[in-house]
C-alpha atoms as a PDB file:
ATOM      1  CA  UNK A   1       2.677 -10.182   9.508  1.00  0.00           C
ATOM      2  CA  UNK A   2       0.186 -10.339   6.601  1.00  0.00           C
ATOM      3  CA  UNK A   3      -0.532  -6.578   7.141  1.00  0.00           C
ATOM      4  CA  UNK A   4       3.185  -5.350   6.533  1.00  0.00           C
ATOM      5  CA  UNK A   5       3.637  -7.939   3.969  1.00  0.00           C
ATOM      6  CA  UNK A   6       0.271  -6.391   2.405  1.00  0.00           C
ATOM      7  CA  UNK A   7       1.979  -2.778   2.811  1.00  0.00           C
ATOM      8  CA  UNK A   8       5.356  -3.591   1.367  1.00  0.00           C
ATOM      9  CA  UNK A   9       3.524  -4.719  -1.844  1.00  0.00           C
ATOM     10  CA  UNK A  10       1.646  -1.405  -2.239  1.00  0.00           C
ATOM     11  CA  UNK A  11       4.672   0.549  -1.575  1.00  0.00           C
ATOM     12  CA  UNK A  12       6.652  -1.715  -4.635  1.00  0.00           C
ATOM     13  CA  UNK A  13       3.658  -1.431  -7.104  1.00  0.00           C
ATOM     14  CA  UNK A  14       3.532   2.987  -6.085  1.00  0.00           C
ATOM     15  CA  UNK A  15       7.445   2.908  -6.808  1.00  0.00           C
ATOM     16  CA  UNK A  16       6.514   1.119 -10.263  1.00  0.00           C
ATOM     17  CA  UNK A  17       4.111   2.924 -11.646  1.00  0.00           C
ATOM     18  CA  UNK A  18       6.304   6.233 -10.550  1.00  0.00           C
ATOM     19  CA  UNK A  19       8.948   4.373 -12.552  1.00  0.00           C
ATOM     20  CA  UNK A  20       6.964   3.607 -15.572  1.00  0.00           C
ATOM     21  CA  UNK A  21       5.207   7.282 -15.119  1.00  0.00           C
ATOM     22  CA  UNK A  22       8.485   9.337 -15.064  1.00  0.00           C
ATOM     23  CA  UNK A  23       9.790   6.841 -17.922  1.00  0.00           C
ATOM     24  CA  UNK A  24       6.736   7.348 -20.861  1.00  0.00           C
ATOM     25  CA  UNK A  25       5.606  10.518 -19.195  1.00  0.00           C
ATOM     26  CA  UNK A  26       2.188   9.214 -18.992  1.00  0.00           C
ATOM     27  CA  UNK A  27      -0.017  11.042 -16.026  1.00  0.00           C
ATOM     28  CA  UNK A  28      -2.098   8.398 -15.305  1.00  0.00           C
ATOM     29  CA  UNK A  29       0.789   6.464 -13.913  1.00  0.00           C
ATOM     30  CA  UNK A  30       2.006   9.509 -11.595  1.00  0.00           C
ATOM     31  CA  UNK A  31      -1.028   9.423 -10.385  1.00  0.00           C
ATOM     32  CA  UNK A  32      -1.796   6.267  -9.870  1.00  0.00           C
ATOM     33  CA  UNK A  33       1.579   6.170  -7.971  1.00  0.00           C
ATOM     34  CA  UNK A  34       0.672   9.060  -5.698  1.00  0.00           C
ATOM     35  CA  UNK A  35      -2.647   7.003  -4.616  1.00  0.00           C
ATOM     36  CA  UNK A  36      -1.023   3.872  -3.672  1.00  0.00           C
ATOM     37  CA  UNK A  37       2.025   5.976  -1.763  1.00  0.00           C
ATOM     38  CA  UNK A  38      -0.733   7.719  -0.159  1.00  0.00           C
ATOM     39  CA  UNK A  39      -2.496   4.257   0.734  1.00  0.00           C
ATOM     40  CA  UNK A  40       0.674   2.619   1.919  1.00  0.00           C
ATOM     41  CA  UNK A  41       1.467   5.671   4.585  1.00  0.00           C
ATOM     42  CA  UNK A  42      -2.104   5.451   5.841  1.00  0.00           C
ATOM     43  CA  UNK A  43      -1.544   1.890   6.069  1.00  0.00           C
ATOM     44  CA  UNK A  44       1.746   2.015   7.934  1.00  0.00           C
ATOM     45  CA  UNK A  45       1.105   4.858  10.370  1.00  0.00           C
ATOM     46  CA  UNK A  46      -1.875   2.300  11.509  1.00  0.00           C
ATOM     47  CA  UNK A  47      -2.087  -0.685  14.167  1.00  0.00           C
ATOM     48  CA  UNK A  48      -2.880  -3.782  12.418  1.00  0.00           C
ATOM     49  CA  UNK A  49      -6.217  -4.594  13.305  1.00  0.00           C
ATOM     50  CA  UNK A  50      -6.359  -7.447  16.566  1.00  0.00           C
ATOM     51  CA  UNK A  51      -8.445 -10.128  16.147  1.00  0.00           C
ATOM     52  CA  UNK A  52     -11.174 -10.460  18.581  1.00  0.00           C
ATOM     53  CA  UNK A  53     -11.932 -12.888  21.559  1.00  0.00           C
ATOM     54  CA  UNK A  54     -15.295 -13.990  19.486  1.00  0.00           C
ATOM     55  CA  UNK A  55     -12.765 -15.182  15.937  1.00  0.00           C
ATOM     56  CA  UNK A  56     -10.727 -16.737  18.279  1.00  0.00           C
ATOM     57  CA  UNK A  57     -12.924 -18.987  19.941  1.00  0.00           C
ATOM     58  CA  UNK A  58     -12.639 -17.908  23.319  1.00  0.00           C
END
């Protein structure tokens, strides 16, 4: 759950700094929105990492 939650929040803060990007014009922002859009679809297309037997105490 913590890994979608986690994914969700990077696509919000990519749609924000589009937002702010597109609003002052400022390249920095588009950019720094095209990184974090970039991060969140690596993130979703992935499996969530399983914990192993050893962290579990098995």
């Amino acid at each position: 759950m913590k890994h979608h939650l986690f994914t969700l929040l990077i696509l919000v803060a990519a749609l924000a700094a589009y937002f702010d990007g597109f609003k002052a014009s400022a390249g920095t922002f588009l950019v720094l929105g095209g990184m974090l859009e970039l991060w969140f679809w690596l993130r979703a297309a992935s499996k969530p990492e399983q914990p192993k037997a050893a962290d579990q105490g098995v």
